[in-house]
Protein backbone atom coordinates (compact mmCIF):
# COMPACT_ATOMS: atom_id res chain seq x y z
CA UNK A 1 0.00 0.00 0.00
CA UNK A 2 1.25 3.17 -0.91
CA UNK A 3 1.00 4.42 2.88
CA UNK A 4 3.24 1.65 4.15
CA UNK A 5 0.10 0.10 5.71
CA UNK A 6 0.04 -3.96 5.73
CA UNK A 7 -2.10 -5.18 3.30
CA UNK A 8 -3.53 -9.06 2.96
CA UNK A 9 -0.56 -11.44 3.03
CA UNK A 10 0.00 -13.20 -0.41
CA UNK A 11 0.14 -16.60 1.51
CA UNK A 12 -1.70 -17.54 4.68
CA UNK A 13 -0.23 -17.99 7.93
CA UNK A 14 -0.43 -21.49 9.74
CA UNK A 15 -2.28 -21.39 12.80
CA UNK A 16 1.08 -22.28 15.14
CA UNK A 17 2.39 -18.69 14.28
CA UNK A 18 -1.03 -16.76 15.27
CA UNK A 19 -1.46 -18.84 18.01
CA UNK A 20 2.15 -17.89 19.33
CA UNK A 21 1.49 -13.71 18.00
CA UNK A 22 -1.98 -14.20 19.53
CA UNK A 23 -0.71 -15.09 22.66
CA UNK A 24 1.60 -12.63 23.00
CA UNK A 25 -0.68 -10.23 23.08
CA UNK A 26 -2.75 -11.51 25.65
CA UNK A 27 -2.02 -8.59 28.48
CA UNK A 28 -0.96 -9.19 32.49
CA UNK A 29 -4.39 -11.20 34.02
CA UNK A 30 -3.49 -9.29 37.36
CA UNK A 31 -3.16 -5.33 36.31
CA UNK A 32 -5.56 -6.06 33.18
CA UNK A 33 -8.53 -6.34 35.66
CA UNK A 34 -10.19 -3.05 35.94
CA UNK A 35 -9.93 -3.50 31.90
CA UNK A 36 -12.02 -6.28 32.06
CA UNK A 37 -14.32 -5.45 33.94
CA UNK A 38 -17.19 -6.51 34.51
CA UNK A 39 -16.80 -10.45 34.98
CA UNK A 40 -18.57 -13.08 37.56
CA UNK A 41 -16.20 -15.44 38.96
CA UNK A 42 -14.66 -18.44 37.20
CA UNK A 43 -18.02 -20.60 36.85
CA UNK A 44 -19.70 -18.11 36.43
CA UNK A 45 -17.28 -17.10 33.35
CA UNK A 46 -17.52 -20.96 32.68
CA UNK A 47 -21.17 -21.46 32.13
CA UNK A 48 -21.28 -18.19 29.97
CA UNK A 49 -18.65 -19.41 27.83
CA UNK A 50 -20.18 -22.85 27.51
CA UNK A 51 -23.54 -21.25 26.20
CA UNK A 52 -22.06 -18.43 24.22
CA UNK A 53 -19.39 -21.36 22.20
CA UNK A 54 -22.44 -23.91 21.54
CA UNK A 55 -24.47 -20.80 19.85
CA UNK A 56 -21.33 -18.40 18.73
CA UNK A 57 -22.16 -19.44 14.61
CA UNK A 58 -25.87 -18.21 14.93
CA UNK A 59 -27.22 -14.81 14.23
CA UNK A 60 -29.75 -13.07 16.58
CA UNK A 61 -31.02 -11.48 13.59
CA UNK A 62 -34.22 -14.07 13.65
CA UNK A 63 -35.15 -13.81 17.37
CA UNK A 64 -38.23 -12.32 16.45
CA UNK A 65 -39.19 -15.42 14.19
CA UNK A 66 -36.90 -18.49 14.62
CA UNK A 67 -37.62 -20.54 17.82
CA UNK A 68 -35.73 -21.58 20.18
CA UNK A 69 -34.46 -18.23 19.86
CA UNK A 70 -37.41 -15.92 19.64
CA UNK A 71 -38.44 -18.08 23.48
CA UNK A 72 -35.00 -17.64 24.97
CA UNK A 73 -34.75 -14.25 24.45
CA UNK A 74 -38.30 -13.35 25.88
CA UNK A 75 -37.10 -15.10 28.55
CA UNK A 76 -34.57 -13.04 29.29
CA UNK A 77 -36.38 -9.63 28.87
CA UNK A 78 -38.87 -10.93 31.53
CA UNK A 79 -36.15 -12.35 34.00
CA UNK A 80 -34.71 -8.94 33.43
CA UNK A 81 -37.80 -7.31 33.69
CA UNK A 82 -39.21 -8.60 37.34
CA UNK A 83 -36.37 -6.78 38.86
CA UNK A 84 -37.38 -3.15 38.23
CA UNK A 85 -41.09 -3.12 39.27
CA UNK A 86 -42.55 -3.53 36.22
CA UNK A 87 -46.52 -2.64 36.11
CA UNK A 88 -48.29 -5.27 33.86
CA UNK A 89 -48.01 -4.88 30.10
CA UNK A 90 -44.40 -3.94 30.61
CA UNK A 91 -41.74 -5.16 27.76
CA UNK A 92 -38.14 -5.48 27.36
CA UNK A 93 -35.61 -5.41 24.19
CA UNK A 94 -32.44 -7.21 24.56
CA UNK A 95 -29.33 -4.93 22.88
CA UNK A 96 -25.72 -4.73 22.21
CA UNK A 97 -24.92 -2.32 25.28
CA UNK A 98 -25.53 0.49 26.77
CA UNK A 99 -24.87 2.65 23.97
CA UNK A 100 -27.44 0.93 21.45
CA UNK A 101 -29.95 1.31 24.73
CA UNK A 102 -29.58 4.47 25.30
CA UNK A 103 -30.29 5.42 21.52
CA UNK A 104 -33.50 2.89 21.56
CA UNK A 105 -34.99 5.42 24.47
CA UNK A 106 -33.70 8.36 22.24
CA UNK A 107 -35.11 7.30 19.23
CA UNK A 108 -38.18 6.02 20.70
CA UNK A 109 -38.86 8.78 22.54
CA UNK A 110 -38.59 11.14 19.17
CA UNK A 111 -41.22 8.92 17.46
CA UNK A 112 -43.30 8.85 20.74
CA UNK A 113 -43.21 13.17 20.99
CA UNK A 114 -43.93 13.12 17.09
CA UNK A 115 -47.31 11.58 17.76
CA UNK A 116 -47.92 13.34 21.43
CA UNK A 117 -46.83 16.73 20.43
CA UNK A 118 -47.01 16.97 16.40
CA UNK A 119 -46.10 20.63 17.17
CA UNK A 120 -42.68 20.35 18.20
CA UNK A 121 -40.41 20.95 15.75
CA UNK A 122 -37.06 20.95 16.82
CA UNK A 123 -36.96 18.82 19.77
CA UNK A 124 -35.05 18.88 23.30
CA UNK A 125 -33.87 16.26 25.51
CA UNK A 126 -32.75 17.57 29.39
CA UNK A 127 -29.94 16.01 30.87
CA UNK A 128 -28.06 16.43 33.99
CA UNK A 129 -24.03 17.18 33.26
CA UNK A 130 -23.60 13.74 34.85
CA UNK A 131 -25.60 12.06 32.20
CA UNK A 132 -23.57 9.38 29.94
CA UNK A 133 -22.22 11.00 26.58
CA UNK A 134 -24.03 8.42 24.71
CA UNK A 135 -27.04 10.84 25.13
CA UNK A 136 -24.80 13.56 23.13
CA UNK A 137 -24.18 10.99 20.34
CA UNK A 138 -27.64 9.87 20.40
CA UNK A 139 -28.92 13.37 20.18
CA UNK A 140 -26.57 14.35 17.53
CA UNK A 141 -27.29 10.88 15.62
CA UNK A 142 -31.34 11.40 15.61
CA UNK A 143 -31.64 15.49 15.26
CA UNK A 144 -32.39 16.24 18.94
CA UNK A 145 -30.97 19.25 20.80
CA UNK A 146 -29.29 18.27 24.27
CA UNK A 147 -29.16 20.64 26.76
CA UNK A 148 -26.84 19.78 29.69
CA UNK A 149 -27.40 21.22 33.28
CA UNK A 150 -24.83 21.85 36.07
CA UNK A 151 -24.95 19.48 38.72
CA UNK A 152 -26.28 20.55 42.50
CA UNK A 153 -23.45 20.73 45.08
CA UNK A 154 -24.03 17.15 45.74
CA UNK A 155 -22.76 15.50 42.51
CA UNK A 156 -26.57 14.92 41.24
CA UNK A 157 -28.76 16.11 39.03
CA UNK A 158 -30.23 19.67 40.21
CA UNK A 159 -34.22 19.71 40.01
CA UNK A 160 -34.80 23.70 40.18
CA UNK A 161 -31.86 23.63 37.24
CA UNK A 162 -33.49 20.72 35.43
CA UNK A 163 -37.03 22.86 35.82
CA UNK A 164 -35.40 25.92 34.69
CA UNK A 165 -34.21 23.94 31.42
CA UNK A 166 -37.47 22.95 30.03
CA UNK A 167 -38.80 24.94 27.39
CA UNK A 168 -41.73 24.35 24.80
CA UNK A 169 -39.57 22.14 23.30
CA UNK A 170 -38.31 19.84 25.80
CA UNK A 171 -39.72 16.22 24.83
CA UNK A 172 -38.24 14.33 27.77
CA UNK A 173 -35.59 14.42 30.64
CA UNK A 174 -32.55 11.94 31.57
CA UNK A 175 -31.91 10.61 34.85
CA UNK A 176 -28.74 8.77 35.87
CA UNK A 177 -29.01 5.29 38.61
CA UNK A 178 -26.33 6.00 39.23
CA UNK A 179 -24.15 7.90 37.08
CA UNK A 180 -20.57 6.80 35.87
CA UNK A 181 -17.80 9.50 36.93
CA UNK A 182 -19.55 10.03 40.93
CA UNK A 183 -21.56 6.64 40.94
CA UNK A 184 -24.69 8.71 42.50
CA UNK A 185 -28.20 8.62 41.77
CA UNK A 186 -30.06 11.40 41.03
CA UNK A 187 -33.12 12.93 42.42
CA UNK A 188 -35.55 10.10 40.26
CA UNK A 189 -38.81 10.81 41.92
CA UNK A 190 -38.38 14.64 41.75
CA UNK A 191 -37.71 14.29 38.00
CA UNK A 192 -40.42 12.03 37.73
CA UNK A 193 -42.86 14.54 39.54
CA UNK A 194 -41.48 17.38 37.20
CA UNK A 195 -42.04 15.05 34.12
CA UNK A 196 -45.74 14.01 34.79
CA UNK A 197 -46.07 17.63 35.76
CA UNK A 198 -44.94 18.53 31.94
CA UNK A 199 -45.86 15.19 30.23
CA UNK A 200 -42.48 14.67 29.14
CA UNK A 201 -40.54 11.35 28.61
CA UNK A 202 -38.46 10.32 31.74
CA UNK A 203 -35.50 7.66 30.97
CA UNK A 204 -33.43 6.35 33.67
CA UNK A 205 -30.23 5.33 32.67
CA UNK A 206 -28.75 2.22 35.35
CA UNK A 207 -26.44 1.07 32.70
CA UNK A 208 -23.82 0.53 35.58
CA UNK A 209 -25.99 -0.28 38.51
CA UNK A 210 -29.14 -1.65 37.31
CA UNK A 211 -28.33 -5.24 37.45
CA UNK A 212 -26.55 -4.46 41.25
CA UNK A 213 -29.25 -2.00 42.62
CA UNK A 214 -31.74 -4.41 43.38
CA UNK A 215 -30.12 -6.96 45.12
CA UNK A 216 -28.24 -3.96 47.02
CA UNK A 217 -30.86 -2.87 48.20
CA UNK A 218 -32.50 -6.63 49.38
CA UNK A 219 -28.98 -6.14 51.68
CA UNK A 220 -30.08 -2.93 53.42
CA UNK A 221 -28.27 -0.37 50.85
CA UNK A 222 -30.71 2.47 51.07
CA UNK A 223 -30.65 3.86 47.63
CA UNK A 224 -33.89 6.50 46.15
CA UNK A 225 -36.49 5.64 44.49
CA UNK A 226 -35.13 4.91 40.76
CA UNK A 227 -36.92 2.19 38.69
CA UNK A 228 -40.33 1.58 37.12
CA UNK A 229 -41.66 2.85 41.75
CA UNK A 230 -41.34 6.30 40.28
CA UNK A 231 -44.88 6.17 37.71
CA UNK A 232 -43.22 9.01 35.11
CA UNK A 233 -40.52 6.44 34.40
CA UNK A 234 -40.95 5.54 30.92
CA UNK A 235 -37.88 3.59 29.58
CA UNK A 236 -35.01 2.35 31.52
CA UNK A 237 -31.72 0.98 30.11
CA UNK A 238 -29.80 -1.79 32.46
CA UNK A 239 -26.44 -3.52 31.05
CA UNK A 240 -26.32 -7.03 31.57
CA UNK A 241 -22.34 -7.07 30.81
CA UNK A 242 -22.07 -5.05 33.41
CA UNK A 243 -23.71 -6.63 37.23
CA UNK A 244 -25.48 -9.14 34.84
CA UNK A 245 -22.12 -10.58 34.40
CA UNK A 246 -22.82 -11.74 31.64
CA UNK A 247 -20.34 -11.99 28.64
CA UNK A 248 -20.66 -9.09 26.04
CA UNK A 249 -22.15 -7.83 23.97
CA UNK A 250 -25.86 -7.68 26.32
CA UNK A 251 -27.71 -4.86 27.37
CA UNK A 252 -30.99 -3.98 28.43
CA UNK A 253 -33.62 -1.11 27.24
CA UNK A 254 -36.95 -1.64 29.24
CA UNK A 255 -40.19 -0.08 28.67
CA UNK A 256 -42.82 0.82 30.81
CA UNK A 257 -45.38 -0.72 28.32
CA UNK A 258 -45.85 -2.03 25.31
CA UNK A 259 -47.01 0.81 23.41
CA UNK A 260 -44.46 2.79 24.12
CA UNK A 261 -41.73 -0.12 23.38
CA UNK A 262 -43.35 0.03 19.83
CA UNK A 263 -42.37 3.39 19.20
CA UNK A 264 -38.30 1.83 19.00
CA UNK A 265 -39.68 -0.16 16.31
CA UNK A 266 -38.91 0.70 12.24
CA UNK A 267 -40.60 -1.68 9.58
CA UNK A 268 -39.45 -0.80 6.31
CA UNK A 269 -40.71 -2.00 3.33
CA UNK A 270 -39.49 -0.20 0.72
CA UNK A 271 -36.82 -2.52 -1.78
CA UNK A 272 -37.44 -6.09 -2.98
CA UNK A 273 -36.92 -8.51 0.21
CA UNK A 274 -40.23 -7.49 1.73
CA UNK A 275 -40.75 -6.02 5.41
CA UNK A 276 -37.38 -5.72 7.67
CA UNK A 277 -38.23 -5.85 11.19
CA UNK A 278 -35.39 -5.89 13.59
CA UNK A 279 -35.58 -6.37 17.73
CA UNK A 280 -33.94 -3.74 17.53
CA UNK A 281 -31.50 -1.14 15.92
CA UNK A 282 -28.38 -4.14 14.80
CA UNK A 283 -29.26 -6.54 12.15
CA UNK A 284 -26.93 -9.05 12.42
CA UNK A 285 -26.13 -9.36 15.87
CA UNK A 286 -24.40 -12.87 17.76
CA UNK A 287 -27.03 -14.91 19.39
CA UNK A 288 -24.55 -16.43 21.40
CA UNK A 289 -24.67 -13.26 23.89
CA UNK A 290 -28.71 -14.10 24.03
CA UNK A 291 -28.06 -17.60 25.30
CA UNK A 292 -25.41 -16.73 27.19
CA UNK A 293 -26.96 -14.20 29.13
CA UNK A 294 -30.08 -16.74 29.70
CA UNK A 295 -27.83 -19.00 31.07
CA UNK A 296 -26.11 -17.11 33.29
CA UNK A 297 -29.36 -15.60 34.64
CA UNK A 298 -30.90 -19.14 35.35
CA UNK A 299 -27.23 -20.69 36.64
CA UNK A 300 -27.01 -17.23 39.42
CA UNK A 301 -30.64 -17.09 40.02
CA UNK A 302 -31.55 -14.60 42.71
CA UNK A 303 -29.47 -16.01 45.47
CA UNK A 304 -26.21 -15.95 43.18
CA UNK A 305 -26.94 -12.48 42.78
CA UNK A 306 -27.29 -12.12 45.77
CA UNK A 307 -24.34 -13.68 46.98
CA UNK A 308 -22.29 -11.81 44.36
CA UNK A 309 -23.78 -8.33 45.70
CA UNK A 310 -23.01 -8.90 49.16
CA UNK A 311 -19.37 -10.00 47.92
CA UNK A 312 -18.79 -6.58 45.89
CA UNK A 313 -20.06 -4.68 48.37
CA UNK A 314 -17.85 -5.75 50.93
CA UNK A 315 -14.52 -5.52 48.37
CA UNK A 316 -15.91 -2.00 48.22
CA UNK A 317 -15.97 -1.37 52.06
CA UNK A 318 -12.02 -2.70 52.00
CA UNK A 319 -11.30 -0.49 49.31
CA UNK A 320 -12.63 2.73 50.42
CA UNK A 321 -11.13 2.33 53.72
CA UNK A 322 -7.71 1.54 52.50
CA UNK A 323 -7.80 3.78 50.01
CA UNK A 324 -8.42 6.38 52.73
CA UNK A 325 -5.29 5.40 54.32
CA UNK A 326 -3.27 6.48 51.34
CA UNK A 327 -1.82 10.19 52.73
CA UNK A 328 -3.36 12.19 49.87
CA UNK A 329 -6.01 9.76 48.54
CA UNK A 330 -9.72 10.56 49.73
CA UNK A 331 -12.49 7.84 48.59
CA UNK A 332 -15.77 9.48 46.98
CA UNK A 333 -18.72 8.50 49.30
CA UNK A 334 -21.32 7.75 46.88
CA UNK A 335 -24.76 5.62 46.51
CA UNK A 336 -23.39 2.75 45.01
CA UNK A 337 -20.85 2.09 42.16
CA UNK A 338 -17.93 2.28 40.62
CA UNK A 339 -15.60 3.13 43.53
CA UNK A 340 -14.02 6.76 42.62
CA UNK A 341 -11.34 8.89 44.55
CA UNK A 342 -9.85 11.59 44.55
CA UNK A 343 -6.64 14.15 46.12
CA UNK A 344 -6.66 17.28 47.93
CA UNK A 345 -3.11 17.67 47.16
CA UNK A 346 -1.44 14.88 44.64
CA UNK A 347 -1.40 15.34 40.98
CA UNK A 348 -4.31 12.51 39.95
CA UNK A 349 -3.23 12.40 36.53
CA UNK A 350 0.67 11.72 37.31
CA UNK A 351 -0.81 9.16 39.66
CA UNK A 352 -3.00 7.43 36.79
CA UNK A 353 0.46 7.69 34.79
CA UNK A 354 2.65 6.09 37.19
CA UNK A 355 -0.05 2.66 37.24
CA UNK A 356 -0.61 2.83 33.32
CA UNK A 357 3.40 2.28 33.40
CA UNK A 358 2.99 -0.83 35.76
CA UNK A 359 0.07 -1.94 33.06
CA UNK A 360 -2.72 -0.60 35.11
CA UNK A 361 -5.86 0.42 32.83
CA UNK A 362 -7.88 2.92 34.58
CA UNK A 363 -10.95 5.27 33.83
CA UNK A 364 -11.45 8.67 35.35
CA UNK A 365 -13.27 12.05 35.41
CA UNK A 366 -11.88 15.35 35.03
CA UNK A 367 -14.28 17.55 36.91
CA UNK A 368 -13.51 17.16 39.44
CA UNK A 369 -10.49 14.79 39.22
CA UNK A 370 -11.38 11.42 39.73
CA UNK A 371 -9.99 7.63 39.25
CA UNK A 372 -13.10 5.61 39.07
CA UNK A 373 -12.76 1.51 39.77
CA UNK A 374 -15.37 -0.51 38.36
CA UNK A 375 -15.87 -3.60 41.00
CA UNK A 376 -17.17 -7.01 39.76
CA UNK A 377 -17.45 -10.46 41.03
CA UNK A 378 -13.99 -11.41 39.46
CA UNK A 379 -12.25 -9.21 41.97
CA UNK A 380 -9.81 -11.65 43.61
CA UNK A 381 -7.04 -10.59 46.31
CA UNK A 382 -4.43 -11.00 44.05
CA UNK A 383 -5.21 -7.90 41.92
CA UNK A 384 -6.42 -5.91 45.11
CA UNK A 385 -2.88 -6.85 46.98
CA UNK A 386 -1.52 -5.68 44.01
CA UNK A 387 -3.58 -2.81 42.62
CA UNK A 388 -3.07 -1.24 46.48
CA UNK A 389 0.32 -2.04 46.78
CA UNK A 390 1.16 -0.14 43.08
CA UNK A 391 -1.25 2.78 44.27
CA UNK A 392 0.64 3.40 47.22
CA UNK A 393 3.92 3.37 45.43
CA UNK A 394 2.77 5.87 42.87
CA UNK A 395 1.07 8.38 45.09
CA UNK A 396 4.62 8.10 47.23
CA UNK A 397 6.47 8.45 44.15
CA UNK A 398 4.07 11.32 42.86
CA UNK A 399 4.62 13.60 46.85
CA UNK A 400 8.57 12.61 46.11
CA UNK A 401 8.47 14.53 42.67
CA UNK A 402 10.15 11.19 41.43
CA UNK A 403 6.72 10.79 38.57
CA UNK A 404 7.04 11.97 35.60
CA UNK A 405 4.19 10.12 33.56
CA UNK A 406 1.09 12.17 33.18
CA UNK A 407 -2.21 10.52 31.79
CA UNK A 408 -5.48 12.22 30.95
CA UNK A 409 -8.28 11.62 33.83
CA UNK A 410 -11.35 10.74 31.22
CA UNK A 411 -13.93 8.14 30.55
């Protein structure tokens, strides 16, 4: 290629070479953790892997027609669904992630305002500053306008801000349980009282905690109201390859009722194959995540999840306390997850750098300066030996002036 890029090799390569390139590639289990993330423990990993391998060749594509399929993955939307509340008539859509959920409430909600308020012509969508920047993409993807608001002095959404946002052509509001950089929830039931107030659209995004929250709060975590409890919830999206643990690509977008799941929906019929109906916006998708994710839900059943929530949250305890205990380090107390902290006087980003050197791959937040940690099942004390053993010699060797390896604190 003229660019110097690699093009196809003229002869194939036996499989003994890309095992041996393959493996080399394979990065440090211990300090590759956090980049991992989120994984059950080893049978739990087991029995996804089983399921996913027997059904990794077929495509999800004809869930809505081909059985076993189409059953399986009903079953999973309804597993998935008892766990929020649901009133009756509620539905589910299994997805990709969190990003292809978060555009199914997006786009759905667009169709839904186009009906309910034909006079709205260039739509808005209120978010918190919080919110997940798949809303921005979303937005920009399907014409809407979002308009951000600054946070309260608590890290969450601000209602009188939110309020003051709304104009004539505010369609619906966003709602974070919890959001990623602070892992707090926002003010749900306030929202929801300003949306039925307004008749706007209320999504709750629990990407990260939806799958955790409920059995959380079975263990006494007192969390606010955040599911389908608060009535102007209409959509929420939940990641099962997140506190699902199940193996990705699976996600969640669930709708307070059927009608309104129906606005996601697209049937066009407009070329020569006849009507294309998708579950939802991917075509081709692998069905082995479906089956997968229906197995791990039926091998954990509520008192895995259980088990596996009272597990985390303890990990969580240990880690903000010895955190803590690192001069410099201070632990975000927030509702739930990921595990975030901060400094009052050490350079976060030089701190970052000095673990990406030892292979550490980390997340963050910029305002204000944040390393976020997202917990999971697969948490073992090997990598939290290690992981606090490397923090503590970076944050010593950032206070010496020794560090010299600065890396951005983002997402």
């Amino acid at each position: 290629m003229s660019d110097n890029r690699p093009g196809l090799p003229e002869r194939g390569a036996g499989r003994g070479l890309l095992e041996q390139e393959l493996r080399a590639l394979v990065r440090d289990e211990v300090r590759s953790h956090w980049a991992r993330a989120f994984r059950g423990p080893a049978d739990v990993q087991e029995v996804a892997r089983f399921a996913y391998d027997l059904f990794r060749d077929e495509n999800g594509i004809f869930s809505l027609r081909a059985e076993p399929l189409r059953r399986i993955e009903a079953e999973v939307t309804d597993m998935c669904l008892g766990l929020f509340h649901p009133p009756a008539g509620a539905g589910g859509t299994f997805t990709s992630g969190g990003s292809e959920s978060n555009y199914s409430a997006l786009h759905a909600m667009r169709e839904w305002a186009r009906a309910a308020h034909p006079r709205i012509r260039e739509p808005e969508i209120v978010a918190p500053y919080s919110a997940h920047p798949t809303f921005s993409k979303g937005c920009h993807y399907f014409g809407l306008k979002l308009v951000r608001v600054p946070l309260a002095s608590d890290l969450r959404a601000s209602v009188p801000g939110m309020r003051q946002a709304l104009t004539a052509n505010t369609i619906g509001m966003v709602a974070s349980a919890p959001c990623w950089p602070y892992g707090q929830y926002d003010p749900i039931d306030a929202l929801g009282a300003l949306a039925a107030e307004r008749g706007l659209w209320l999504h709750v995004d629990a990407c990260v905690g939806g799958y955790f929250a409920p059995f959380a709060e079975r263990l006494g975590v007192r969390l606010p109201p955040w599911d389908f409890r608060v009535p102007a919830v209409r959509s929420i999206s939940a990641d099962l390859h997140k506190y699902g643990y199940c193996p990705k690509p699976a996600s969640t977008i669930l709708w307070r009722d059927e009608e309104l799941k129906r606005y996601h929906f697209v049937h066009p019929a407009d070329w020569p194959g006849g009507q294309y109906t998708t579950a939802g916006f991917a075509g081709s998708r692998p069905a082995g995540s479906i089956y997968a994710a229906w197995a791990v839900l039926r091998y954990l059943g509520e008192d895995g999840y259980l088990r596996l929530a009272r597990e985390v949250l303890a990990v969580k305890r240990r880690l903000l306390a010895d955190i803590g205990a690192i001069p410099g380090l201070q632990p975000l107390d927030n509702d739930l997850l990921p595990v975030a902290f901060g400094s009052s006087d050490l350079d976060l980003a030089l701190v970052k750098g000095e673990l990406a050197k030892l292979g550490w791959i980390l997340l963050g937040a910029a305002e204000p300066p944040l390393i976020n940690l997202p917990l999971d099942a697969a948490l073992d004390e090997r990598v939290i030996v290690t992981f606090l053993d490397d923090l503590r010699a970076a944050a010593a060797r950032v206070r010496a002036g020794t560090a010299a390896t600065r890396e951005e604190l983002r997402y």
